[in-house]
N, C-alpha and C. Protein backbone atom coordinates (compact mmCIF):
# COMPACT_ATOMS: atom_id res chain seq x y z
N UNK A 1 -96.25 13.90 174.14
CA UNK A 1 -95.54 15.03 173.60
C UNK A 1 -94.40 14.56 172.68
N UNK A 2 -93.40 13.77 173.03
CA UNK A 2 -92.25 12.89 172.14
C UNK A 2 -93.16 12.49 171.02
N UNK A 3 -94.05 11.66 171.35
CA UNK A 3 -94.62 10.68 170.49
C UNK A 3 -95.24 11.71 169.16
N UNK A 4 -96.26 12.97 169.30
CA UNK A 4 -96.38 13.74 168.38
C UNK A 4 -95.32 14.34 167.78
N UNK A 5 -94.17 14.66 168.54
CA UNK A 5 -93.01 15.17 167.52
C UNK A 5 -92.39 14.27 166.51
N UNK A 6 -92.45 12.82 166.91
CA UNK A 6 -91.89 11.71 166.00
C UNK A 6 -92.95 11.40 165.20
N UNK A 7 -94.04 11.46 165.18
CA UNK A 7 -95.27 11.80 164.24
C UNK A 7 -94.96 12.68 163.33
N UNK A 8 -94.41 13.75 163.68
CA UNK A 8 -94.64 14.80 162.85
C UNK A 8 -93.27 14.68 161.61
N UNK A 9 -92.21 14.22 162.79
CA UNK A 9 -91.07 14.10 161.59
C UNK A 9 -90.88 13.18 161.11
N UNK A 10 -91.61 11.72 161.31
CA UNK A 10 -91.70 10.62 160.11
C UNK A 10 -92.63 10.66 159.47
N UNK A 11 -93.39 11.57 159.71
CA UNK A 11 -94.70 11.49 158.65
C UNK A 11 -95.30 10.37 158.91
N UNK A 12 -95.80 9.99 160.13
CA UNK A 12 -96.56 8.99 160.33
C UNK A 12 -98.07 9.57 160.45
N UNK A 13 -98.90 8.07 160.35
CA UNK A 13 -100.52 8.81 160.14
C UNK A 13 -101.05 8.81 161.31
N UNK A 14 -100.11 8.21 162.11
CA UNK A 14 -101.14 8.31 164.28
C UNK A 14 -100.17 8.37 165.15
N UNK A 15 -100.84 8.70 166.21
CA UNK A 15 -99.87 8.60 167.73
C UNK A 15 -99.60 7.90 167.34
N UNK A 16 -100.57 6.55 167.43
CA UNK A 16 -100.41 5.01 168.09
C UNK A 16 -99.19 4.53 167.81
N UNK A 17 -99.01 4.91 165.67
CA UNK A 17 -97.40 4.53 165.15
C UNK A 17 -96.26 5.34 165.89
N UNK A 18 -97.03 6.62 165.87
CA UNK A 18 -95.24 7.03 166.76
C UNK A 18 -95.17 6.56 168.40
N UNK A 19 -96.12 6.37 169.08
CA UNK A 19 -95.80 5.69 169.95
C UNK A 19 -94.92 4.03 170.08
N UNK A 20 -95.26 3.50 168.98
CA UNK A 20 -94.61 2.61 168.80
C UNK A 20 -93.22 2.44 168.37
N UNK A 21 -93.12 3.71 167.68
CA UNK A 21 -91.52 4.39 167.64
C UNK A 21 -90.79 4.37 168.59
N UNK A 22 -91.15 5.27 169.65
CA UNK A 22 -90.51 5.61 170.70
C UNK A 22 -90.68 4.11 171.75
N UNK A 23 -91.28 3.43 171.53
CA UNK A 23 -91.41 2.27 172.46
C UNK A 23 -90.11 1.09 172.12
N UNK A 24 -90.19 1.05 171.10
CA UNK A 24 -89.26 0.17 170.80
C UNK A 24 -87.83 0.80 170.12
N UNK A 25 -87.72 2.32 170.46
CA UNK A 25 -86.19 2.88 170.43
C UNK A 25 -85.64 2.66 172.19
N UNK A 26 -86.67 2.68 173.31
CA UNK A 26 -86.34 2.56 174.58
C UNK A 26 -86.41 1.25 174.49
N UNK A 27 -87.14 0.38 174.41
CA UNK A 27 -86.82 -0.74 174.78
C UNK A 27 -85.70 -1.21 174.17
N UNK A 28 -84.96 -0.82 173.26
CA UNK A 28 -83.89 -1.41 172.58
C UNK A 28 -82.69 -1.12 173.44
N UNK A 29 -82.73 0.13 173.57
CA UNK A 29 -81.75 0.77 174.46
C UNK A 29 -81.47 0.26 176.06
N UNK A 30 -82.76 0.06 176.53
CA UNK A 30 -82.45 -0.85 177.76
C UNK A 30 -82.31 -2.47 177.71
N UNK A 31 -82.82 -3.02 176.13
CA UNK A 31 -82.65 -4.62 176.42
C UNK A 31 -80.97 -4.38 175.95
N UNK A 32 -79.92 -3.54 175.17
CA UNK A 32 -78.39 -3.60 175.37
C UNK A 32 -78.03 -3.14 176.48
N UNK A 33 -78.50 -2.72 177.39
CA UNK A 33 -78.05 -2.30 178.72
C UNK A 33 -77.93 -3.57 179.61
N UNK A 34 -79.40 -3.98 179.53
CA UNK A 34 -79.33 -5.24 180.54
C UNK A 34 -78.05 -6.40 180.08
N UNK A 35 -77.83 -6.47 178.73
CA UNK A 35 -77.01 -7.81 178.19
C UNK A 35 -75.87 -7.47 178.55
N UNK A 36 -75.50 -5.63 178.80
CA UNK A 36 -74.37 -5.37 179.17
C UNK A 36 -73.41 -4.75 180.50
N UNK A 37 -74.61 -4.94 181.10
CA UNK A 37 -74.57 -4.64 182.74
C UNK A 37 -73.41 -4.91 183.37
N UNK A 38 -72.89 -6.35 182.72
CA UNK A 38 -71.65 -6.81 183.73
C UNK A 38 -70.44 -6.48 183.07
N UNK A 39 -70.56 -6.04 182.30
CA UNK A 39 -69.05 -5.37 181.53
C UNK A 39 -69.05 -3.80 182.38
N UNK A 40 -68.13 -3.51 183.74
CA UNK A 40 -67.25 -2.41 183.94
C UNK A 40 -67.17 -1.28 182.88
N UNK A 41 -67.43 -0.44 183.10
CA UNK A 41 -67.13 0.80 181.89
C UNK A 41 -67.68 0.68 180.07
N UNK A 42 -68.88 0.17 180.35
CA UNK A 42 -69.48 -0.17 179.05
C UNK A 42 -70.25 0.78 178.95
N UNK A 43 -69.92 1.28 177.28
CA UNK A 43 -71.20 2.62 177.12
C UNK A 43 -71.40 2.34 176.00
N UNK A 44 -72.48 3.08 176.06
CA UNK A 44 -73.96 3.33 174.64
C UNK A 44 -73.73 4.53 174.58
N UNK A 45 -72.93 5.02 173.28
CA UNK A 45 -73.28 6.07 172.19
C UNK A 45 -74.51 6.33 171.63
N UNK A 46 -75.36 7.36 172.20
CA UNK A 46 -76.50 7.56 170.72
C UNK A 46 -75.74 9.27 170.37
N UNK A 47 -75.90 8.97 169.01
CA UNK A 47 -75.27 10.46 168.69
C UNK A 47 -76.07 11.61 168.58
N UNK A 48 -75.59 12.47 168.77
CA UNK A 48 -76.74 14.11 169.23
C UNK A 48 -77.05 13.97 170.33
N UNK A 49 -77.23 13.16 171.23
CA UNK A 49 -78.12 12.75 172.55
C UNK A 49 -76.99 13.20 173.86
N UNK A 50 -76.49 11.34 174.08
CA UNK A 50 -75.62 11.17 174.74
C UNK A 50 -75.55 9.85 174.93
N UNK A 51 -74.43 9.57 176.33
CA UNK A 51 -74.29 8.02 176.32
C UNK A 51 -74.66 7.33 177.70
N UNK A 52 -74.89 6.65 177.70
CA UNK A 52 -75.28 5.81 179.03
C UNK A 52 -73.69 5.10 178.94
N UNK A 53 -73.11 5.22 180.49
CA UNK A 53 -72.39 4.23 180.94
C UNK A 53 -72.33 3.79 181.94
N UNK A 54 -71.56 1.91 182.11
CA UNK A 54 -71.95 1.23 183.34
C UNK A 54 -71.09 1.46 184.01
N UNK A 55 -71.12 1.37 185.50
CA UNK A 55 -70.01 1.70 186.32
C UNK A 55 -69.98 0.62 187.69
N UNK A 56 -69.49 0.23 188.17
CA UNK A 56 -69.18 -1.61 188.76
C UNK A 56 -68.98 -0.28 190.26
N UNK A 57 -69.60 -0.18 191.74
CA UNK A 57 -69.30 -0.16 192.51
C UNK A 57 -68.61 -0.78 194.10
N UNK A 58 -67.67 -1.38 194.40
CA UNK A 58 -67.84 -2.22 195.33
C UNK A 58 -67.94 -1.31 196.65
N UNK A 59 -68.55 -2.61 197.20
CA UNK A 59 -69.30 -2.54 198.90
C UNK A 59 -68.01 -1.24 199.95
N UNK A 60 -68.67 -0.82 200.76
CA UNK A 60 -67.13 -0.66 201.35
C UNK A 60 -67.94 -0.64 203.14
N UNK A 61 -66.69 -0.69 203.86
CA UNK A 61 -66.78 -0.67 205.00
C UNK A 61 -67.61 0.35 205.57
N UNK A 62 -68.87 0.41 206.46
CA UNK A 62 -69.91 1.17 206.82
C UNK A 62 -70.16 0.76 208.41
N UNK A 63 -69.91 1.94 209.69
CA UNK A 63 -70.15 1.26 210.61
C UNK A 63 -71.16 2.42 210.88
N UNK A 64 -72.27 1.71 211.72
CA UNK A 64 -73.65 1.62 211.98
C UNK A 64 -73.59 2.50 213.34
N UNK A 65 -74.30 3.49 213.63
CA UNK A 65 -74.40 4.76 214.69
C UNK A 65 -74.77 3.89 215.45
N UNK A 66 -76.08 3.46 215.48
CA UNK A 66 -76.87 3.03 216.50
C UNK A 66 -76.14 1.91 217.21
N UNK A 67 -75.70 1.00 216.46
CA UNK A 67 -75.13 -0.18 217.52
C UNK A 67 -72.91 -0.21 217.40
N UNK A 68 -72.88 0.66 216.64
CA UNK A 68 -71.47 0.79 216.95
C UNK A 68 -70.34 -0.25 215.72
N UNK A 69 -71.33 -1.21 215.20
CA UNK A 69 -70.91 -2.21 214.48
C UNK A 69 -70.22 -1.49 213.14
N UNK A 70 -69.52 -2.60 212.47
CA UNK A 70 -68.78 -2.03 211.45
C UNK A 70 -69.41 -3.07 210.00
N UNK A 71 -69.94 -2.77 208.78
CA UNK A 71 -70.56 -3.82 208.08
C UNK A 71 -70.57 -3.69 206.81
N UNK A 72 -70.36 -4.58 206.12
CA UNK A 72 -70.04 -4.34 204.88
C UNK A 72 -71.37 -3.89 203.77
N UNK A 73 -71.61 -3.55 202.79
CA UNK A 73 -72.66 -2.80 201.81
C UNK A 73 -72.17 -3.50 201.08
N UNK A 74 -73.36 -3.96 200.05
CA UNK A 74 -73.56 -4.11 198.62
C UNK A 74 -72.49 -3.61 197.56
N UNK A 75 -71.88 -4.63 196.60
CA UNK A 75 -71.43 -4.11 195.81
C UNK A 75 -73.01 -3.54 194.95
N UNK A 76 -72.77 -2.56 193.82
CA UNK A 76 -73.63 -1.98 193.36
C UNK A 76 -73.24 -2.07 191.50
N UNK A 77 -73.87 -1.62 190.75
CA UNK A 77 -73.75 -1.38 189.14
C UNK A 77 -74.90 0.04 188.85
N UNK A 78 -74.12 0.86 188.35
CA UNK A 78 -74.92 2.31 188.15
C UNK A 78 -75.09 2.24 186.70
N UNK A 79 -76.02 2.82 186.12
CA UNK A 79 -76.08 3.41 184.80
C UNK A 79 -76.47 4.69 184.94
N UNK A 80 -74.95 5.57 184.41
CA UNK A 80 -74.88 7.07 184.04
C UNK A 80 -75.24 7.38 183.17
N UNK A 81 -76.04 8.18 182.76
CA UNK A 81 -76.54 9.19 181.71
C UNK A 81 -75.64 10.66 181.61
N UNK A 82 -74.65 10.70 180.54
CA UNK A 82 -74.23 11.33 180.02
C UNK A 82 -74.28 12.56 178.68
N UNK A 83 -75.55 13.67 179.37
CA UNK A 83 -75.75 14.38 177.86
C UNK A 83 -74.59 14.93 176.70
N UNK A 84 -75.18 14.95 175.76
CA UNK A 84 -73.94 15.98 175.21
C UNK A 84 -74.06 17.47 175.32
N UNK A 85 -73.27 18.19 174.58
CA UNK A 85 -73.15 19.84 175.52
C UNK A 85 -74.03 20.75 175.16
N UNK A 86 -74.89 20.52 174.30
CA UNK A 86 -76.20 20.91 173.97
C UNK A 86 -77.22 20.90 175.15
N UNK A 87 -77.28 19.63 175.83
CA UNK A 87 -77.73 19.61 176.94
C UNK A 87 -77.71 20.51 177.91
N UNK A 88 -76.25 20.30 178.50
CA UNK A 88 -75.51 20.58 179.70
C UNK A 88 -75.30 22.42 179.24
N UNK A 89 -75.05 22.71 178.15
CA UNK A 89 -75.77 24.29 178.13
C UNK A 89 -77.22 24.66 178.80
N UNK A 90 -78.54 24.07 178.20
CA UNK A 90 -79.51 24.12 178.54
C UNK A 90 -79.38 24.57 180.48
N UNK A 91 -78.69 23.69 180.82
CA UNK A 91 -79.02 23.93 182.65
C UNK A 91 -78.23 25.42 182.81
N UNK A 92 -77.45 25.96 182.14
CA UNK A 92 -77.03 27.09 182.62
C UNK A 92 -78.06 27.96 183.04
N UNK A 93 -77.72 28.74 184.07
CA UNK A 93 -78.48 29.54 184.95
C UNK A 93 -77.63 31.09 184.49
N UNK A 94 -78.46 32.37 184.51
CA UNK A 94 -79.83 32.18 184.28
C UNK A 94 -80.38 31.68 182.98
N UNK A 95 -81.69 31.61 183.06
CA UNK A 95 -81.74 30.93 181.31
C UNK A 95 -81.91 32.33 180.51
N UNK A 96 -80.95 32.74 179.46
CA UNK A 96 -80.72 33.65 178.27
C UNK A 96 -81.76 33.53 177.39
N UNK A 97 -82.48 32.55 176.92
CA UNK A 97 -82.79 31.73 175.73
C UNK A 97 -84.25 32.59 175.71
């Protein structure tokens, strides 16, 4: 479905090319993610869209029902997806549109 709409607005002559569009706009987007994983509060602007940003969690103290113990968790690294308000209209309830 993506792939025919990017067909249609580059004027390409097949899926296959717009699939290849969209393949290597995601893969781009996640190979700067991965290089930038360990940078705290690092974001990707795409404009009209939105932004992905990283967010550094540390572990915290977790004690365990079953045996009573107290134990530490994983620090963690999130990537947020942030639409812009074009989006975040869309979810309004009910839908008007």
């Amino acid at each position: 479905m993506v792939s025919a709409s990017v067909r249609k607005t580059l004027n390409l002559t097949s899926d296959r090319q717009a699939e290849g569009v969209v393949n290597a706009v995601t893969d781009s987007i996640l190979q700067i993610l991965r290089e930038n994983i360990h940078i705290n509060g690092f974001e990707l602007r795409l404009p009209r869209f939105g932004k992905f940003v990283v967010r550094h969690k540390l572990g915290k103290q977790r004690r365990i029902p079953l045996t009573g113990k107290t134990q530490q968790t994983a620090d963690k690294r999130k990537v947020k997806f942030l639409p812009v308000s074009e989006f975040r209209a869309l979810e309004s309830w009910p839908d008007n549109g």
